[in-house]
Protein backbone atom coordinates (compact mmCIF):
# COMPACT_ATOMS: atom_id res chain seq x y z
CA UNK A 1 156.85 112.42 69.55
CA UNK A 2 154.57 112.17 66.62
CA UNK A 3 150.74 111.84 66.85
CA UNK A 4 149.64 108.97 64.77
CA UNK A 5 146.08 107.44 64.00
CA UNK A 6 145.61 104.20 62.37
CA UNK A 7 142.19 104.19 59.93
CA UNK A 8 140.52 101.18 58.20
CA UNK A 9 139.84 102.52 54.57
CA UNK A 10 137.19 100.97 52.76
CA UNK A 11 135.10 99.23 55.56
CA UNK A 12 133.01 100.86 58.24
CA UNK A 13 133.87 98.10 61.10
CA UNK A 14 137.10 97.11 62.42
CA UNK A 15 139.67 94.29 61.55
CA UNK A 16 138.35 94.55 57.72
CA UNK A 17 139.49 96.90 54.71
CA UNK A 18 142.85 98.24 54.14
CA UNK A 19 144.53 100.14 57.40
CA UNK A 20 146.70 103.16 56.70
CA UNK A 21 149.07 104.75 59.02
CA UNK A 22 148.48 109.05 59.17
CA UNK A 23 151.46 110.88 60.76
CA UNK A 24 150.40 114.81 61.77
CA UNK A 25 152.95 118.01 61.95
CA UNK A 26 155.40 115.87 59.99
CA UNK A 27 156.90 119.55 58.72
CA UNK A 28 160.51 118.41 60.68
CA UNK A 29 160.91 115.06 58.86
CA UNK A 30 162.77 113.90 55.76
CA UNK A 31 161.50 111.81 53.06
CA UNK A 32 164.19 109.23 53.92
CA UNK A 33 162.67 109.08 57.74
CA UNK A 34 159.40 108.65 56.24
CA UNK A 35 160.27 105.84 54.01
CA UNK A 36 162.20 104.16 56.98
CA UNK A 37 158.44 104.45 59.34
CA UNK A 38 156.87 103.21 56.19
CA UNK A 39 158.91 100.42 56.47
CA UNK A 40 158.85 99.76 60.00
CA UNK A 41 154.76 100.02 59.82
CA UNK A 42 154.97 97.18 57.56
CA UNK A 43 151.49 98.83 56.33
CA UNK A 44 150.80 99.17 52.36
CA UNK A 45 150.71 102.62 53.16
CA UNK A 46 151.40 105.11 55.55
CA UNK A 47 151.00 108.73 55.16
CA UNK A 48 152.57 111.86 56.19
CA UNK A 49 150.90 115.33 57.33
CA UNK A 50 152.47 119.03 56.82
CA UNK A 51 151.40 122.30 56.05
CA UNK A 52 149.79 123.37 52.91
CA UNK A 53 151.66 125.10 50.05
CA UNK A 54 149.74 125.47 47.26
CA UNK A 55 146.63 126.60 48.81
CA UNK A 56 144.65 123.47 50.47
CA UNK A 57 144.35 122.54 53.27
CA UNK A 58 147.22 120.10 54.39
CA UNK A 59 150.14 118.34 52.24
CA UNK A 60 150.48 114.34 51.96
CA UNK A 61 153.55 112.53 51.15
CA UNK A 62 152.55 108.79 50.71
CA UNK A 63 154.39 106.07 50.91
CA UNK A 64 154.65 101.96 50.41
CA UNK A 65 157.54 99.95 52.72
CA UNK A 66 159.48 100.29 49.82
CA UNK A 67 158.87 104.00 47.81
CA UNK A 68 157.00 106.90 47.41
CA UNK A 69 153.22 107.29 45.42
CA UNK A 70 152.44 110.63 44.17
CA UNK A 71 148.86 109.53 44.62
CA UNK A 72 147.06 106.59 46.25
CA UNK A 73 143.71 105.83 47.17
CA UNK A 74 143.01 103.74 50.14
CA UNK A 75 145.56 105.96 52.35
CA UNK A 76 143.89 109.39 51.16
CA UNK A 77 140.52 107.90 52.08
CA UNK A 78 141.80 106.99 55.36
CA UNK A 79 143.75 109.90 56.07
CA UNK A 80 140.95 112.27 54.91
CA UNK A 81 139.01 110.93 58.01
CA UNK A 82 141.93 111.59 60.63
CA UNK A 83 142.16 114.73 59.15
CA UNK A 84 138.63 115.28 59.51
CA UNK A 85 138.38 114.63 62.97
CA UNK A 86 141.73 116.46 63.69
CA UNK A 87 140.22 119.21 61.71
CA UNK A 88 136.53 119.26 62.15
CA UNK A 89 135.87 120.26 58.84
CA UNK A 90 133.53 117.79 56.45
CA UNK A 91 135.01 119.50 52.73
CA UNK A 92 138.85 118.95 52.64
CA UNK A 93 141.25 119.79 49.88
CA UNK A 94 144.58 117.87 50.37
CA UNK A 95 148.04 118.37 48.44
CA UNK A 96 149.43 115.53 46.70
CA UNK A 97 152.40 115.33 44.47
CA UNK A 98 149.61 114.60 41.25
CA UNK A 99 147.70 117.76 42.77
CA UNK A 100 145.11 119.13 44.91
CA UNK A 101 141.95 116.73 45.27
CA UNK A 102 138.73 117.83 47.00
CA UNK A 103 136.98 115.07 49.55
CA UNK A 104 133.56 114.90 50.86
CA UNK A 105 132.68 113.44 54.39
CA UNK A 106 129.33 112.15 55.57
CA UNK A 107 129.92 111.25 59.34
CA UNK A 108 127.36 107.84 60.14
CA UNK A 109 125.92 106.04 63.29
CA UNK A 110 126.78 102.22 63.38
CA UNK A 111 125.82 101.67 67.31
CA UNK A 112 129.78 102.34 68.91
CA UNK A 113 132.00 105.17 69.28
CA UNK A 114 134.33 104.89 66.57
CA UNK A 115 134.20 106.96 63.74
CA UNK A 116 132.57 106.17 60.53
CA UNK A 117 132.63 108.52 57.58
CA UNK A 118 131.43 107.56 53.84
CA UNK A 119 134.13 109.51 52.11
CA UNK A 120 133.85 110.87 48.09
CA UNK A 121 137.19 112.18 46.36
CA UNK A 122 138.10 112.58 43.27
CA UNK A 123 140.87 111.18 41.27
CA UNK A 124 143.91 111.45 38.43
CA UNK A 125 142.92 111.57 34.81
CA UNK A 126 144.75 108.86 33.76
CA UNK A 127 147.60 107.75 31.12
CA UNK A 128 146.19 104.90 28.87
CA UNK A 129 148.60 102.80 27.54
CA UNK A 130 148.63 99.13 25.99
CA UNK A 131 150.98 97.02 28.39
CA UNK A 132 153.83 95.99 26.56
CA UNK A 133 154.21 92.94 28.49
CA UNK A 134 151.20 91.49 28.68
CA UNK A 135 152.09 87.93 28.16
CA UNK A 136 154.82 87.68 30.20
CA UNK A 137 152.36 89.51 32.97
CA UNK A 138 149.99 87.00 32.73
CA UNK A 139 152.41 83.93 32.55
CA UNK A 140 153.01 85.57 36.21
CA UNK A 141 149.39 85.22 37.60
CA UNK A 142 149.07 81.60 36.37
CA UNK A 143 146.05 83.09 33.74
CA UNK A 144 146.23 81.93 30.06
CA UNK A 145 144.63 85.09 28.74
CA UNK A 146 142.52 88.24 29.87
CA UNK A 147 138.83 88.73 28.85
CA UNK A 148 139.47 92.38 28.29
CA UNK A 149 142.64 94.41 26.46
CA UNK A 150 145.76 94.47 29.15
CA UNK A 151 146.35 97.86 29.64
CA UNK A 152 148.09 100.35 32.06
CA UNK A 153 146.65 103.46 33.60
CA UNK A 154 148.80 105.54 35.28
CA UNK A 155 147.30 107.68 38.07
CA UNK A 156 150.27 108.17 39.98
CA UNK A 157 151.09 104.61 40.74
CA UNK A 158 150.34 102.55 37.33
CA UNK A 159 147.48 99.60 37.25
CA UNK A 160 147.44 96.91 34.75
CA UNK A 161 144.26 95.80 34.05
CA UNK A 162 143.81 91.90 33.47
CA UNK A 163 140.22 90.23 33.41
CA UNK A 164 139.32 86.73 34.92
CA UNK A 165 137.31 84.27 33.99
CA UNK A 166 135.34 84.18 37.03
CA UNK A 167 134.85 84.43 40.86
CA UNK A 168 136.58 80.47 41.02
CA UNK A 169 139.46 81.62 39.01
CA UNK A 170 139.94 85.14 40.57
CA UNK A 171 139.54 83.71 43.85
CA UNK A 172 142.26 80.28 43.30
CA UNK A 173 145.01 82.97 41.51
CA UNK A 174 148.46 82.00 43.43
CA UNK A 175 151.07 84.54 41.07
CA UNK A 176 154.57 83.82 40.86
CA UNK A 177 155.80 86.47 43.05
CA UNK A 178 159.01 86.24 41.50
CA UNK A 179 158.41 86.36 37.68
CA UNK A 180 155.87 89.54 38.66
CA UNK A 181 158.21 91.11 40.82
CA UNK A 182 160.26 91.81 36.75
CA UNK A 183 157.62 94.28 36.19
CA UNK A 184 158.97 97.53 37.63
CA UNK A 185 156.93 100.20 38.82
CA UNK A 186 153.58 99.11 38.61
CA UNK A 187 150.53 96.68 40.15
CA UNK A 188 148.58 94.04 38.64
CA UNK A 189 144.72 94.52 38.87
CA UNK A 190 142.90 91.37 38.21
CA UNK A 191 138.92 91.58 37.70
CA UNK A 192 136.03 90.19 36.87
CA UNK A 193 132.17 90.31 37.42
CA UNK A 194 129.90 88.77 40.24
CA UNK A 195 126.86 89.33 39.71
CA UNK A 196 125.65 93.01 39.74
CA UNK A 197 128.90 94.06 41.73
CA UNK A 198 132.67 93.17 40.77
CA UNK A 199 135.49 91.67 42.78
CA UNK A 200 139.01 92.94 42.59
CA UNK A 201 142.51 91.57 43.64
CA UNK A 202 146.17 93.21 43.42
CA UNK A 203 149.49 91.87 43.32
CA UNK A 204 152.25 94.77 43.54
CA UNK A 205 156.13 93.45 44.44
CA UNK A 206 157.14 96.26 43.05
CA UNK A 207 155.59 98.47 45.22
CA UNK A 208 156.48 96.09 48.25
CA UNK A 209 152.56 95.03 48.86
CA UNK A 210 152.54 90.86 47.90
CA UNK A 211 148.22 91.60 48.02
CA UNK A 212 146.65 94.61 48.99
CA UNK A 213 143.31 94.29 50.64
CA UNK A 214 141.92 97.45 48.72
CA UNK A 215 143.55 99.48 45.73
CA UNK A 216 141.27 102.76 45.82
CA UNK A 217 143.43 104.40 42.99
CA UNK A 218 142.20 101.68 41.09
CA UNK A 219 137.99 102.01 41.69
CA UNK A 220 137.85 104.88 38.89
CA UNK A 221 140.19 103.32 36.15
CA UNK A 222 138.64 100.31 36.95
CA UNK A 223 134.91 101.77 35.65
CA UNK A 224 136.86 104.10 33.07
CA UNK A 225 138.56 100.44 31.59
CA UNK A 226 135.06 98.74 31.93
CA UNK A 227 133.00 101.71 30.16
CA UNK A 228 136.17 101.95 27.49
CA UNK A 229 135.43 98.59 26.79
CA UNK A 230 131.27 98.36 26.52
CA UNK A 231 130.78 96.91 30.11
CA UNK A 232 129.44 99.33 31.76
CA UNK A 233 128.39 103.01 31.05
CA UNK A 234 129.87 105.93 31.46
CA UNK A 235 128.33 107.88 34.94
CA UNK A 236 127.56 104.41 36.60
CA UNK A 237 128.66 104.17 40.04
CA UNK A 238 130.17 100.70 40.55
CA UNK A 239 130.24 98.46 43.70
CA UNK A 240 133.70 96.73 44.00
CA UNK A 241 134.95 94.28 46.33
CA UNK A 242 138.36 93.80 47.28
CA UNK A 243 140.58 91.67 50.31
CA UNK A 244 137.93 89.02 50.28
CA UNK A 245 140.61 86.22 49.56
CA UNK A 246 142.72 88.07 52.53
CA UNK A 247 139.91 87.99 55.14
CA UNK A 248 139.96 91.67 55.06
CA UNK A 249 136.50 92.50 52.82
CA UNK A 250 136.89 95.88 51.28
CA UNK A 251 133.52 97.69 49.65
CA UNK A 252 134.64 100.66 46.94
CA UNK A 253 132.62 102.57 44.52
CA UNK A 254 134.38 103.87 41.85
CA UNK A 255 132.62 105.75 38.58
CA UNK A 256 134.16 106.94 35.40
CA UNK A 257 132.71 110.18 33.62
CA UNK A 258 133.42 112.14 30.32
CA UNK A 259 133.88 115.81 30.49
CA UNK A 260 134.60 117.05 27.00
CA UNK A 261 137.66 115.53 26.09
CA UNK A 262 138.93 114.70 29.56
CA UNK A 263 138.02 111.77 31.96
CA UNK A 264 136.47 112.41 35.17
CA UNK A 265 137.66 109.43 37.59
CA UNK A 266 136.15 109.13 41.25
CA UNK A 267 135.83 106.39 44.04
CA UNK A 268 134.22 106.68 47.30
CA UNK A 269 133.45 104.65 50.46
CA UNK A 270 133.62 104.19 54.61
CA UNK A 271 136.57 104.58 57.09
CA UNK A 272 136.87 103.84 60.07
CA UNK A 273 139.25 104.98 62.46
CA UNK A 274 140.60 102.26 64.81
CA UNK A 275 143.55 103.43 66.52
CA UNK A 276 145.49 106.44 67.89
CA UNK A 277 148.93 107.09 69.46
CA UNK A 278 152.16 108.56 70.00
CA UNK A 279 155.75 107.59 67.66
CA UNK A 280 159.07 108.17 68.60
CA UNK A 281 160.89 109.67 66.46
């Protein structure tokens, strides 16, 4: 029997943001047993738990229903506050396949006895590339053009950037699940601006998720691509909303820094954890 918590990332109440599965002492299990309890969560993500080996202070393996991330951001949010709690420690460094990544907790009082964190980590410096298939990509979400270059940064699992109109359009986009389920191995981020604060959506058959109620790997590249382009500046912490159109309203911050040559990518917000038990396995 494996102890498992379940952990709304990106929200600080219940039935809203994105829920990850964490698995604990997961030392005795195979990748392919992992996948297949990825799978049978039927979760965007669930993580797994093991010892340390370069140094930090656990290892994650993450993974969609369908493969394995070497980074993701909504399920290392969430399982940074299981592990917390498991832990009692507020400063974590966990082990990812993309490297070791420090988190921040600040523990907060919202009137019940679940726990609440606001959670800070940092992220991948990214590979920017020009998306070689932009047209075809946005023939898929029913848009006849992006307000901003399409482009692919690849923190581990690879976002394409493409920019709406508006709210109305972001909001009515129905893709073709088909025609984007031709473009392997990545996720289509479409944005735009409301107001002072932007709204987010992601479509990902490749990585088995038809929407995903919040893409934390994408909060930093998002304000690196928006700072790249003259949107917004470079050290501004952003407020992003995500899962609105899925009735599960997600609240990231993500911010985009130079240092020297190299970008500095990080995102931040609450968890909540909202379940606990025991799996069979």
């Amino acid at each position: 029997m494996h102890h498992y918590a379940i952990v709304n990332a990106f929200s600080d109440r219940v039935l809203a943001g994105n829920p990850v599965a964490v698995f604990f002492d997961c030392d005795d299990l195979e990748p392919e047993t992992m996948q297949r309890i990825a799978a049978e969560m039927r979760l965007s993500e669930s993580t797994f738990v093991s010892r340390p080996r370069k140094g930090g202070d656990v290892q994650v393996r993450i993974f969609t229903p369908v493969n394995e991330l070497g980074f993701a951001g909504h399920p290392l949010l969430g399982t940074a506050l299981a592990l917390s709690l498991r832990l009692q420690k507020t400063t974590l460094n966990i082990e990812t396949a993309k490297g070791v990544f420090p988190f921040k907790l600040e523990y907060v009082k919202l009137g019940n006895d679940l726990p609440v964190a606001h959670i800070d980590m940092l992220q991948p410096s990214p590979v920017i590339q020009p998306y070689g298939q932009a047209e075809a990509l946005l023939n898929a979400l029913g848009l006849s053009h992006s307000t901003l270059p399409v482009e692919q940064y690849d923190v581990g699992p690879r976002h394409v950037f493409v920019g709406a109109t508006d709210v109305a359009t972001l909001a009515a986009l129905n893709p073709d699940q088909r025609a984007l389920a031709k473009h392997k191995n990545m996720a289509a981020l479409c944005f735009c601006r409301d107001g002072d604060t932007w709204r987010l959506r992601m479509f990902s058959p490749a990585y088995g998720v038809v929407e995903d109620a919040a893409t934390g790997s994408a909060a930093g590249p998002l304000a690196l691509h928006l700072a790249r382009h003259g949107w917004s500046d470079y050290g501004q912490s952003l407020e992003i909303w995500q899962g609105v159109e899925m009735g599960h309203p997600s609240k990231m911050y993500g911010m985009a820094q130079m240092d020297g040559s190299e970008y500095r990518l990080h995102a931040g917000g609450h968890a909540i954890q909202v379940a606990q038990g025991t799996y069979a396995i």
